[in-house]
C-alpha atoms as a PDB file:
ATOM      1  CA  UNK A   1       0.000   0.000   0.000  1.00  0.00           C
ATOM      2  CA  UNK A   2       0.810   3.675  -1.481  1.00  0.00           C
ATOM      3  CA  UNK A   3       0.663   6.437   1.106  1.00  0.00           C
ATOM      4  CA  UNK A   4      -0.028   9.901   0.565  1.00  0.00           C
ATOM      5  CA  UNK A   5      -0.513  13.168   2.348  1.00  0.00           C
ATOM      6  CA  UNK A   6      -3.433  15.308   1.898  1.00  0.00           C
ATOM      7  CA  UNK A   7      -3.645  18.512   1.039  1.00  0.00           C
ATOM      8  CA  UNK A   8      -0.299  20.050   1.287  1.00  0.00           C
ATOM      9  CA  UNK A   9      -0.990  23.287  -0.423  1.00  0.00           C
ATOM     10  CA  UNK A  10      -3.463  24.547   1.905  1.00  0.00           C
ATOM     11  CA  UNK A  11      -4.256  26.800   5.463  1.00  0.00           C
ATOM     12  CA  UNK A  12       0.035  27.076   5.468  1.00  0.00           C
ATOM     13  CA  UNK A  13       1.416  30.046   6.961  1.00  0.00           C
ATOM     14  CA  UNK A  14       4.716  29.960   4.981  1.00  0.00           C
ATOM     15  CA  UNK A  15       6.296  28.237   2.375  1.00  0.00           C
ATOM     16  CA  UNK A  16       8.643  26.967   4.371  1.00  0.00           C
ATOM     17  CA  UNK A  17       6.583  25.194   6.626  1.00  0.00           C
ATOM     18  CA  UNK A  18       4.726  23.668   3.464  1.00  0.00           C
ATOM     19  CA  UNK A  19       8.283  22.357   2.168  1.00  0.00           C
ATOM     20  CA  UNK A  20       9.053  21.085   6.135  1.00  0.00           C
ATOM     21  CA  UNK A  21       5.943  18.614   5.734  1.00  0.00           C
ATOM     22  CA  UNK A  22       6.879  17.537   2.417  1.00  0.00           C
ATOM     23  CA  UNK A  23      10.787  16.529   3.160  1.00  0.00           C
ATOM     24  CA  UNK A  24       9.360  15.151   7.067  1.00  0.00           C
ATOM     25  CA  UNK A  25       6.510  12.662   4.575  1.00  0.00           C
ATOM     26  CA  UNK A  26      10.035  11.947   2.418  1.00  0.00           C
ATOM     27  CA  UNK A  27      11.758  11.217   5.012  1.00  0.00           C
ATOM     28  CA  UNK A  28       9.246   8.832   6.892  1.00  0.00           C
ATOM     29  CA  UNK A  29       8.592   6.952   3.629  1.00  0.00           C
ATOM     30  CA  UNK A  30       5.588   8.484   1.787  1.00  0.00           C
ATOM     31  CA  UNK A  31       5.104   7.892  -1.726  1.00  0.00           C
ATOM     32  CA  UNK A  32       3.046  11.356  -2.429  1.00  0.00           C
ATOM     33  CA  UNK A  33       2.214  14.259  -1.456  1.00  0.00           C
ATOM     34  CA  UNK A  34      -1.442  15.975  -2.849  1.00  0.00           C
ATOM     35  CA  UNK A  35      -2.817  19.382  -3.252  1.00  0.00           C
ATOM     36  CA  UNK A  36      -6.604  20.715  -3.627  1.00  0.00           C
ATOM     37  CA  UNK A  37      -7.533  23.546  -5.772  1.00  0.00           C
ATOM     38  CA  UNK A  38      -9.812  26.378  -5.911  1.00  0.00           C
ATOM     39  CA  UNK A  39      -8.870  29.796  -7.135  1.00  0.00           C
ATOM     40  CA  UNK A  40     -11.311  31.494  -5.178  1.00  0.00           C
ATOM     41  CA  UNK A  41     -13.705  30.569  -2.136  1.00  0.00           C
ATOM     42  CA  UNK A  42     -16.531  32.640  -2.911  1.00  0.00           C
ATOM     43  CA  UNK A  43     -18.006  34.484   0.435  1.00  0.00           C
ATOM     44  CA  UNK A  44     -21.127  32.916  -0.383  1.00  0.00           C
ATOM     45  CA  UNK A  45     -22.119  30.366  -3.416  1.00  0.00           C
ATOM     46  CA  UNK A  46     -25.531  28.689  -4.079  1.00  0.00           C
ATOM     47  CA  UNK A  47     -23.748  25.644  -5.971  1.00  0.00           C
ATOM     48  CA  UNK A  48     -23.490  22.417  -3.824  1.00  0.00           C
ATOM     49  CA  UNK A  49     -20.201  20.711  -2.504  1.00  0.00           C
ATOM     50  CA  UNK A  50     -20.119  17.333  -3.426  1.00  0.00           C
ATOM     51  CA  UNK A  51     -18.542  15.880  -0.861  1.00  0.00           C
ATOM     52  CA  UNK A  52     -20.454  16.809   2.726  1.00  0.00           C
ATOM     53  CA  UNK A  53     -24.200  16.949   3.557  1.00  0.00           C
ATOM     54  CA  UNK A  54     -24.009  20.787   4.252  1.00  0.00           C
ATOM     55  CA  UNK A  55     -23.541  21.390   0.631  1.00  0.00           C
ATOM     56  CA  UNK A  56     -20.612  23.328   1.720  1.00  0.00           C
ATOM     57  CA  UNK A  57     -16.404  23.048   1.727  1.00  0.00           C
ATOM     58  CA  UNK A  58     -14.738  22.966   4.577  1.00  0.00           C
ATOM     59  CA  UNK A  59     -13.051  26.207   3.760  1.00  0.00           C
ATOM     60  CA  UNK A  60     -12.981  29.939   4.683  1.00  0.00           C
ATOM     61  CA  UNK A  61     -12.715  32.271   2.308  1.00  0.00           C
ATOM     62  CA  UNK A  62      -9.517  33.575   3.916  1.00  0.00           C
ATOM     63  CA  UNK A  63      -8.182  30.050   3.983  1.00  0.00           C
ATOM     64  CA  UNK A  64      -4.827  29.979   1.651  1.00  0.00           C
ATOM     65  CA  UNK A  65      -4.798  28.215  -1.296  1.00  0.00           C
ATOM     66  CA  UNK A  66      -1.583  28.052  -2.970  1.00  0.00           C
ATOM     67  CA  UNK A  67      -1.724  27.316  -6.802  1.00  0.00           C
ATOM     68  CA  UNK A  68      -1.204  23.788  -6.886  1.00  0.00           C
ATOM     69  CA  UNK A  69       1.632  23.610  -9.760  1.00  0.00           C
ATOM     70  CA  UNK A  70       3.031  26.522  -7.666  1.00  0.00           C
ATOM     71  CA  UNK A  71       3.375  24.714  -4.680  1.00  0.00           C
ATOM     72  CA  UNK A  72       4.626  21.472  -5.888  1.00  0.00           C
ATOM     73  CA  UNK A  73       7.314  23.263  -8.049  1.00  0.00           C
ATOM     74  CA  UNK A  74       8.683  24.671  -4.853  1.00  0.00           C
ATOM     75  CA  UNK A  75       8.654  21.000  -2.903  1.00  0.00           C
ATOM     76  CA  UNK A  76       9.932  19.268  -6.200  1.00  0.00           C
ATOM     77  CA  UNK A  77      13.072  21.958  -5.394  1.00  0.00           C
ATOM     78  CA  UNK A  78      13.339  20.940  -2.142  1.00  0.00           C
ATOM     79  CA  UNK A  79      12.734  17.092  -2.632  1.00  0.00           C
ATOM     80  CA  UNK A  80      14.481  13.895  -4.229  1.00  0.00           C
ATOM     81  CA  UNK A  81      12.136  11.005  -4.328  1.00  0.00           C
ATOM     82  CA  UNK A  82       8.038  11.953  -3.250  1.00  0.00           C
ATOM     83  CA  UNK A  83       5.900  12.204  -6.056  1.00  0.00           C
ATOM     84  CA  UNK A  84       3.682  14.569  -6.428  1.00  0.00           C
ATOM     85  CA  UNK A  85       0.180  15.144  -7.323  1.00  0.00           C
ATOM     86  CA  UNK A  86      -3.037  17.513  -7.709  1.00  0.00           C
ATOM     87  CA  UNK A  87      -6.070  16.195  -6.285  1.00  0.00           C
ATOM     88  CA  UNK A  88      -7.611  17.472  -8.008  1.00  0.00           C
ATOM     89  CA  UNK A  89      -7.083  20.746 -10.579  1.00  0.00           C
ATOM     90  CA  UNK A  90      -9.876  21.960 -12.099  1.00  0.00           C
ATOM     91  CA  UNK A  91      -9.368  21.306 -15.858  1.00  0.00           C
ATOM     92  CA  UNK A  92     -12.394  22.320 -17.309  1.00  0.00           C
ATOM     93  CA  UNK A  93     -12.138  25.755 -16.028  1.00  0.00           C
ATOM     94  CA  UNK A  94      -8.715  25.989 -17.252  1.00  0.00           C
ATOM     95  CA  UNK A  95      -6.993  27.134 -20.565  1.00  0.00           C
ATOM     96  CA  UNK A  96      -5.697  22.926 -21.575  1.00  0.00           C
ATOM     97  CA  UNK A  97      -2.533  24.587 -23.483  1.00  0.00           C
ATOM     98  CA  UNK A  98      -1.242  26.377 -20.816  1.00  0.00           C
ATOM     99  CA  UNK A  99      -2.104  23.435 -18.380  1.00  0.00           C
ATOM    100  CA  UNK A 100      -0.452  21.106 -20.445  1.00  0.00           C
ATOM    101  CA  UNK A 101       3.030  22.838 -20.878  1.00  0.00           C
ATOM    102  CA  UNK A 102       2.806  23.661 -17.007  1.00  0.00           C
ATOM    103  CA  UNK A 103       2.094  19.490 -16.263  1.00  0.00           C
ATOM    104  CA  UNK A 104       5.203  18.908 -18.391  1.00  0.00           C
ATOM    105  CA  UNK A 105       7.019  21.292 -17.450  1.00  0.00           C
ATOM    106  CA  UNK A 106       6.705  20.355 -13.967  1.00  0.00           C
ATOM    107  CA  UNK A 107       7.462  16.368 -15.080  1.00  0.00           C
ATOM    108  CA  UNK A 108      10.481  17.375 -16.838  1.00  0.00           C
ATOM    109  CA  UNK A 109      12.169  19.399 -13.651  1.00  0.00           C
ATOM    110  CA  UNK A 110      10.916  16.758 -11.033  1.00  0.00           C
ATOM    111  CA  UNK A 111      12.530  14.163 -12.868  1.00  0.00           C
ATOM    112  CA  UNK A 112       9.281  12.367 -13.543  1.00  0.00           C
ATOM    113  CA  UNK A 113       7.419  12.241 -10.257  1.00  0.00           C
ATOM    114  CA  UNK A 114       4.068  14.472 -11.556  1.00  0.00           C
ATOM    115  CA  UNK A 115       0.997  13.167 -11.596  1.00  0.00           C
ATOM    116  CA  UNK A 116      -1.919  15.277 -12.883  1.00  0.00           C
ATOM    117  CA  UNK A 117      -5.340  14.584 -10.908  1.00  0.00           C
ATOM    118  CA  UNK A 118      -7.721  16.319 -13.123  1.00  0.00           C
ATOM    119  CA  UNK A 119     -11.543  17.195 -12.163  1.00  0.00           C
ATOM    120  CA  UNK A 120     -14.286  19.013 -13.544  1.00  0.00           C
ATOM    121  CA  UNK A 121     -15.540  20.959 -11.344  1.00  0.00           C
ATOM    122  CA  UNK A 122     -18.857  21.841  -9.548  1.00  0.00           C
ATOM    123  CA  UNK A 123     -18.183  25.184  -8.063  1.00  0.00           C
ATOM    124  CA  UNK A 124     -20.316  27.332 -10.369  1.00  0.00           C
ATOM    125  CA  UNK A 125     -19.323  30.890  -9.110  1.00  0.00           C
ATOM    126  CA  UNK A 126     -16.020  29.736 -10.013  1.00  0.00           C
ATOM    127  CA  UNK A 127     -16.484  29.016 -13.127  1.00  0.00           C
ATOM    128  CA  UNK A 128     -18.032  32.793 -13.947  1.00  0.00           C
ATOM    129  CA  UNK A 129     -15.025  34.843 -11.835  1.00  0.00           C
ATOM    130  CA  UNK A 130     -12.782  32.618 -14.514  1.00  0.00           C
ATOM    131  CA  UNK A 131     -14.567  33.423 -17.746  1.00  0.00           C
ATOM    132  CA  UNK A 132     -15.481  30.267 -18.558  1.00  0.00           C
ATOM    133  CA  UNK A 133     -19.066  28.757 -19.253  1.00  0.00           C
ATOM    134  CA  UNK A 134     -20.521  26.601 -16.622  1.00  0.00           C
ATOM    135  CA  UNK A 135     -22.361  24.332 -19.178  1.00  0.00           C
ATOM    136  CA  UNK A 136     -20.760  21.291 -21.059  1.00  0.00           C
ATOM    137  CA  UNK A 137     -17.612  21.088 -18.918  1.00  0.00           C
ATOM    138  CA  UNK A 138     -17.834  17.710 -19.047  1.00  0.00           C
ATOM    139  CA  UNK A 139     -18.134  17.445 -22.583  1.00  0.00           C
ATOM    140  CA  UNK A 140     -14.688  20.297 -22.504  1.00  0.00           C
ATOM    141  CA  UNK A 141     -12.836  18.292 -20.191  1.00  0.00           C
ATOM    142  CA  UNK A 142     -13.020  15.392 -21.861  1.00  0.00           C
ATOM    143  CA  UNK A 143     -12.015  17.360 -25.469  1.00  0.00           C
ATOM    144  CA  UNK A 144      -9.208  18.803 -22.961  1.00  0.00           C
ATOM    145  CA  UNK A 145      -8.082  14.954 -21.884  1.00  0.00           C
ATOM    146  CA  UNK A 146      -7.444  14.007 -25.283  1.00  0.00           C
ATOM    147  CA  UNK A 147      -5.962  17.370 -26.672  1.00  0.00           C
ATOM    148  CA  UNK A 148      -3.640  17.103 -23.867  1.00  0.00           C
ATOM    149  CA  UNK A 149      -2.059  14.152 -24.402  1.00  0.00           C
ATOM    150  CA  UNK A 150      -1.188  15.162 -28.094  1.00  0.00           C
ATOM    151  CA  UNK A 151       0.905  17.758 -26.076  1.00  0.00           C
ATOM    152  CA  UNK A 152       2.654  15.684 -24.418  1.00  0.00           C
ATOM    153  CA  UNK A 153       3.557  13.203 -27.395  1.00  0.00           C
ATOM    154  CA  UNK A 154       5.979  15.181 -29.189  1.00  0.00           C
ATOM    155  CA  UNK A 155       4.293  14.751 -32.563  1.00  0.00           C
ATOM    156  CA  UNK A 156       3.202  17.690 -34.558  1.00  0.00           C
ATOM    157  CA  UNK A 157      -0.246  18.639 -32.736  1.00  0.00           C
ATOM    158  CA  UNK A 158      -3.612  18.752 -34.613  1.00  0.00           C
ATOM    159  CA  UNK A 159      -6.842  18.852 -32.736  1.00  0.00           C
ATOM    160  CA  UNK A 160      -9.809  20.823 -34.287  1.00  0.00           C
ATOM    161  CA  UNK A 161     -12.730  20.563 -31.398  1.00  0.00           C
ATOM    162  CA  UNK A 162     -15.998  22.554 -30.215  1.00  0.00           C
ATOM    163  CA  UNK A 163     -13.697  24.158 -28.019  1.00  0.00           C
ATOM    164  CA  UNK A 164     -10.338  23.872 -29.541  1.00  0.00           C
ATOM    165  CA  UNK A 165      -8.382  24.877 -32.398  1.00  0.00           C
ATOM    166  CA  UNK A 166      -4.908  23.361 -32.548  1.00  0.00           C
ATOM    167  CA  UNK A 167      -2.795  23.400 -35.908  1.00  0.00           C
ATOM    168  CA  UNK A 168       1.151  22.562 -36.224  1.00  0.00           C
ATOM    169  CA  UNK A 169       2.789  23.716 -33.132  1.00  0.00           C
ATOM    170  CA  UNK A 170       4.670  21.416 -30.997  1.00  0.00           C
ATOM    171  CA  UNK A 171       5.541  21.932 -27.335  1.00  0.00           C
ATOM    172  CA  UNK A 172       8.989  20.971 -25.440  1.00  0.00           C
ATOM    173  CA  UNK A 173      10.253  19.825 -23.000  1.00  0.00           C
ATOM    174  CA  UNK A 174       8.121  16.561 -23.217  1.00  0.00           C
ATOM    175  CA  UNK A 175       7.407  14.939 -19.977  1.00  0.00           C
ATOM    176  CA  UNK A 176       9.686  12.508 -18.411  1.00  0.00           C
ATOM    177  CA  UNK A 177       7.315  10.263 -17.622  1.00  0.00           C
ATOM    178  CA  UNK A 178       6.500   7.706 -21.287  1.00  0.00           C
ATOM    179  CA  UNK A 179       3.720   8.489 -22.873  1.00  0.00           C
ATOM    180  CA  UNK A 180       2.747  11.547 -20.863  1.00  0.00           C
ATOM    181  CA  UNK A 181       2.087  12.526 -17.413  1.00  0.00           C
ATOM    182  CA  UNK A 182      -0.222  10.183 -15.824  1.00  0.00           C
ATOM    183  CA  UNK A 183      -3.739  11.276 -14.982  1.00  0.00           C
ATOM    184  CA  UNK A 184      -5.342  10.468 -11.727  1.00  0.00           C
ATOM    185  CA  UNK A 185      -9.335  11.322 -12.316  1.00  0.00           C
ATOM    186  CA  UNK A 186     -11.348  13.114  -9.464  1.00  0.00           C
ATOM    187  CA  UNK A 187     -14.959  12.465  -8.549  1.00  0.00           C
ATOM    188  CA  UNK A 188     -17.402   9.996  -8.371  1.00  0.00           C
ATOM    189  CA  UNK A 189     -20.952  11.184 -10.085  1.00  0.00           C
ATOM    190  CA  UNK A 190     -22.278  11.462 -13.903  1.00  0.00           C
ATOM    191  CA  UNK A 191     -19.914  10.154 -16.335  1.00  0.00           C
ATOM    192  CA  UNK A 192     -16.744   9.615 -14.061  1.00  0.00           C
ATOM    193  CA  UNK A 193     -16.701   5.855 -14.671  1.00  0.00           C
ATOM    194  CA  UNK A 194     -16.891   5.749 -18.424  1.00  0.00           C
ATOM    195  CA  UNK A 195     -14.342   8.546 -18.577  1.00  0.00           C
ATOM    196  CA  UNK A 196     -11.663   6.695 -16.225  1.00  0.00           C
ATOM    197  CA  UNK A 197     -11.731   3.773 -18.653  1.00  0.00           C
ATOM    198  CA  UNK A 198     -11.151   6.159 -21.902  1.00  0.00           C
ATOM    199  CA  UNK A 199      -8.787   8.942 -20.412  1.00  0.00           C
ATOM    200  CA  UNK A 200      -7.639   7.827 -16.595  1.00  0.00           C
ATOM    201  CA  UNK A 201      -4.483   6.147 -15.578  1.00  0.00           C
ATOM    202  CA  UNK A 202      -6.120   6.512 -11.913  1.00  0.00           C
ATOM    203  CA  UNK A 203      -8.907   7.087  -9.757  1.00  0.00           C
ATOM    204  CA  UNK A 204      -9.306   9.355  -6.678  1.00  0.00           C
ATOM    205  CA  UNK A 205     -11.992   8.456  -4.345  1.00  0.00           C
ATOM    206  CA  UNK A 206     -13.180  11.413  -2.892  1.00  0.00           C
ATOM    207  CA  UNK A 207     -15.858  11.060   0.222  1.00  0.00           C
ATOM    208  CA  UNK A 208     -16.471   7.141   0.066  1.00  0.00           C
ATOM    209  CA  UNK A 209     -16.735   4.744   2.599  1.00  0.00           C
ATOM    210  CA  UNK A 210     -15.448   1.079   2.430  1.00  0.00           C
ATOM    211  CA  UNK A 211     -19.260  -0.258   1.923  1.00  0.00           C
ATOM    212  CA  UNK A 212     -19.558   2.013  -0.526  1.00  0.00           C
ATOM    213  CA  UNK A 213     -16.149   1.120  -2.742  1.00  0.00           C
ATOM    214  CA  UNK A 214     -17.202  -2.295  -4.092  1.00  0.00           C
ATOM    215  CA  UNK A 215     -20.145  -1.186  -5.507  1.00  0.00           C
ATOM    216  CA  UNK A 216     -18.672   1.839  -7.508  1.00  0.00           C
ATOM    217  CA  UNK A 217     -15.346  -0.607  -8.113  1.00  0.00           C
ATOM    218  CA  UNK A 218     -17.652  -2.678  -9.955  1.00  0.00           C
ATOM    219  CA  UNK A 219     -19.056  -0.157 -11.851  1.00  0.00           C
ATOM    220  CA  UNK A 220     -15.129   0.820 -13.000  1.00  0.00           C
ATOM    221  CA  UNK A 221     -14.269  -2.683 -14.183  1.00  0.00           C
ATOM    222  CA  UNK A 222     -17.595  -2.705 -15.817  1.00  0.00           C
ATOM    223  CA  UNK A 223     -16.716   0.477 -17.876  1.00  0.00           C
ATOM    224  CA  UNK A 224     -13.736  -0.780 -18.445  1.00  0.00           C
ATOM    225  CA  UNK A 225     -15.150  -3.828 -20.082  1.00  0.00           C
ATOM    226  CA  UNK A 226     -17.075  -1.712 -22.385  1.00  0.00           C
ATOM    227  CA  UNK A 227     -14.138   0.378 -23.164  1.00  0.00           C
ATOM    228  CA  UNK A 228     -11.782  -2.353 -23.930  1.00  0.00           C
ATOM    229  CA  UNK A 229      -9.436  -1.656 -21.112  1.00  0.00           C
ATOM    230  CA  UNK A 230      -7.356  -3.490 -18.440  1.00  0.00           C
ATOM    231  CA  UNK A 231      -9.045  -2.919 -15.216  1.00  0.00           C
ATOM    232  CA  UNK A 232      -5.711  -3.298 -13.688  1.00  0.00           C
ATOM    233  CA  UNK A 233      -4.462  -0.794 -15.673  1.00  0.00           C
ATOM    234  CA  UNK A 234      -6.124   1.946 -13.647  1.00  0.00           C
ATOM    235  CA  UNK A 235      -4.270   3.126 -10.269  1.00  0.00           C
ATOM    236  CA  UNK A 236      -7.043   3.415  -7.353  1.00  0.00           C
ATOM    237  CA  UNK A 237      -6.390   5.858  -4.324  1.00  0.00           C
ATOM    238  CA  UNK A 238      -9.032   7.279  -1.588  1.00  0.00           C
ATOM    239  CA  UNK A 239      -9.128   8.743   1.645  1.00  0.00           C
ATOM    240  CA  UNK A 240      -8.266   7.133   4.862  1.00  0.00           C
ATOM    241  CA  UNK A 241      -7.790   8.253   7.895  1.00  0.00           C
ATOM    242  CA  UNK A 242      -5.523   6.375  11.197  1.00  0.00           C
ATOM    243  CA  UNK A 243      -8.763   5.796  13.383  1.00  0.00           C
ATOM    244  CA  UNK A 244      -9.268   3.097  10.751  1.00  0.00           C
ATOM    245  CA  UNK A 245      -5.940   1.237  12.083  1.00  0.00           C
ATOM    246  CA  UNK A 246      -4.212  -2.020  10.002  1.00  0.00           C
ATOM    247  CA  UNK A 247      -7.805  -3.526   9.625  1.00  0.00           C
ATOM    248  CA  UNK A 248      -8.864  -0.877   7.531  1.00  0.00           C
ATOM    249  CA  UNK A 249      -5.966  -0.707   5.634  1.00  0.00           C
ATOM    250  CA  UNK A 250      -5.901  -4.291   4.605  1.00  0.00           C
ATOM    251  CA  UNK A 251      -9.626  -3.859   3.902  1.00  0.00           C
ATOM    252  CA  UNK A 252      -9.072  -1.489   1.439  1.00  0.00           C
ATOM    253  CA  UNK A 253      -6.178  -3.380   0.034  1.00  0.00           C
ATOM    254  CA  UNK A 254      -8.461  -6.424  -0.469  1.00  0.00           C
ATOM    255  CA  UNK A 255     -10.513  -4.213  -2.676  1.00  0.00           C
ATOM    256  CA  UNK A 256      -7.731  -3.322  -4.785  1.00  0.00           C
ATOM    257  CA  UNK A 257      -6.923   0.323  -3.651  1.00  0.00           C
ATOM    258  CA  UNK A 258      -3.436   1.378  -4.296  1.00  0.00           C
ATOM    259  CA  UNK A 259      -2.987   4.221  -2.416  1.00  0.00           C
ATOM    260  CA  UNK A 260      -4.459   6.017   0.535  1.00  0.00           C
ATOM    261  CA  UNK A 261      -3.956   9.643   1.493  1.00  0.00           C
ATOM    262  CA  UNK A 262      -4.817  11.413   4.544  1.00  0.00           C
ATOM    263  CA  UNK A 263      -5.076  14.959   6.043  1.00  0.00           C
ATOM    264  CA  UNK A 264      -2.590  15.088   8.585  1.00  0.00           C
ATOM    265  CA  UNK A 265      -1.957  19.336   7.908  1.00  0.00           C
ATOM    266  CA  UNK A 266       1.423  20.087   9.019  1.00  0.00           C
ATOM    267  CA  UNK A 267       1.423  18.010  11.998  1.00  0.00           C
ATOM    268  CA  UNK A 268       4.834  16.066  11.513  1.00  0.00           C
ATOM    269  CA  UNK A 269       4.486  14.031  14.934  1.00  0.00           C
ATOM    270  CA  UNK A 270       1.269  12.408  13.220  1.00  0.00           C
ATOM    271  CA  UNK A 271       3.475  12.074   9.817  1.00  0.00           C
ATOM    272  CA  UNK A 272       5.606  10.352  11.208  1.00  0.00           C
ATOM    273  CA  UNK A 273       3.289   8.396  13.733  1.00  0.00           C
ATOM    274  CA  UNK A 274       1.128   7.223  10.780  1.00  0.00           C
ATOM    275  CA  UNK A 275       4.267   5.758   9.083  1.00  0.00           C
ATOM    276  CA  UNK A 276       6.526   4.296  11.997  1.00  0.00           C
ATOM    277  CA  UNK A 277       2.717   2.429  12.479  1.00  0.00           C
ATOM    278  CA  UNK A 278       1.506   1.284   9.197  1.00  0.00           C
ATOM    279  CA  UNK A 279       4.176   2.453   6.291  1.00  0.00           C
ATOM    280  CA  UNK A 280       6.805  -0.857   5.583  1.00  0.00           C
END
């Protein structure tokens, strides 16, 4: 079992306590370290959080958000081995060009340890203080998914869309990682399991609990089927959190899950508590 910290990139009060965590989770044996995104945190919003009954994120409007690439660029400075990982950016409210070279470019000076968790987004408000329509995001994201990856290939790059118009450019430095930067999907509603078969190297499991995961597991292979793809393929990570103990954890490795991450904050006694107890 993968472990993974949760997020690192927000509530800090310097940088250099942000790149503290990171090098303690190194140093005690995590695999990754995660960020969550939001540009803003609108004083008040009418659109629904996902992810807790109150319809509401767990998140002040003062609370800091450091840009995810942002952040990670500074621990990838400061790090050798943890990989690192946005759980998840926005994409569909994002210009996929830009977003692209920025994924690579971060790849390339990390020395491959990037991996893109890409969302769609539900914050509404958000959407509007960014310029960007609210409707068919998930028809743009997945556009975005496969533009993306002709990026990231090397090849001459061609991709006429609804939403994009892409004629011979190319764009270097290419990612380290072969063929592109992997892509760890977000979310769990609408289309999520049809799109991790066609575009996902990975799933995170936001806000599920273990009676929940077989269920939507089976749903994933069964996409998969129907896609044509290796269910094994597909890298699975959720939340978990220490109250859960070893007989949780091999729970969720029966299952299949790959990786867990958990919010710890900047707490590096209960770092390194979590892994002197459960990381091998």
């Amino acid at each position: 079992m993968k472990f993974g910290l949760v997020p690192i990139n927000i509530g800090i009060l310097s940088p250099e306590q942000m790149i503290a965590t990171a090098q303690v989770a190194e140093d005690a044996g995590y695999e990754s370290v995660w960020t969550f995104e939001h540009v803003i945190v609108p004083v008040d919003y009418q659109s629904k959080y996902p992810y807790n009954a109150t319809g509401k994120m767990g998140a002040a409007p003062e609370t800091p958000f450091v840009d995810p690439l942002i952040a990670l660029t500074a621990i990838a400075a400061q790090t050798k081995t943890i990989r690192l990982a946005t759980g998840v950016n926005i994409v569909a409210q994002t210009n996929p060009l830009l977003l692209a070279k920025q994924a690579a470019s971060l790849d390339f000076i990390s020395g491959g340890r990037f991996m893109l968790g890409a969302g769609i987004g539900w914050l509404q408000e958000e959407f509007v203080a960014m310029g960007v329509p609210y409707e068919r995001r998930g028809a743009r994201f997945d556009d975005y998914m496969v533009a993306m990856k002709k990026v990231w290939s090397g090849d001459m790059v061609e991709h006429e869309s609804d939403f994009l118009s892409w004629h011979g450019f190319k764009s270097y430095p290419l990612p380290i990682q072969k063929p592109g930067v992997p892509i760890i999907m977000g979310g769990r509603a609408g289309k999520i399991y049809e799109r991790i078969a066609k575009y996902g190297d990975g799933w995170f499991i936001p806000g599920a609990g273990a009676e929940e995961l077989p269920g939507m597991l089976a749903q994933l292979r069964a996409a998969c089927e129907a896609e044509g793809r290796d269910y094994d393929e597909i890298e699975l990570t959720t939340m978990w959190g220490p109250k859960g103990g070893e007989e949780s954890l091999k729970a969720l490795a029966d299952l299949g899950i790959d990786r867990v991450v958990t919010i710890t904050g900047s707490d590096h006694d209960a770092i390194k508590s979590i892994a002197e107890a459960h990381i091998r």
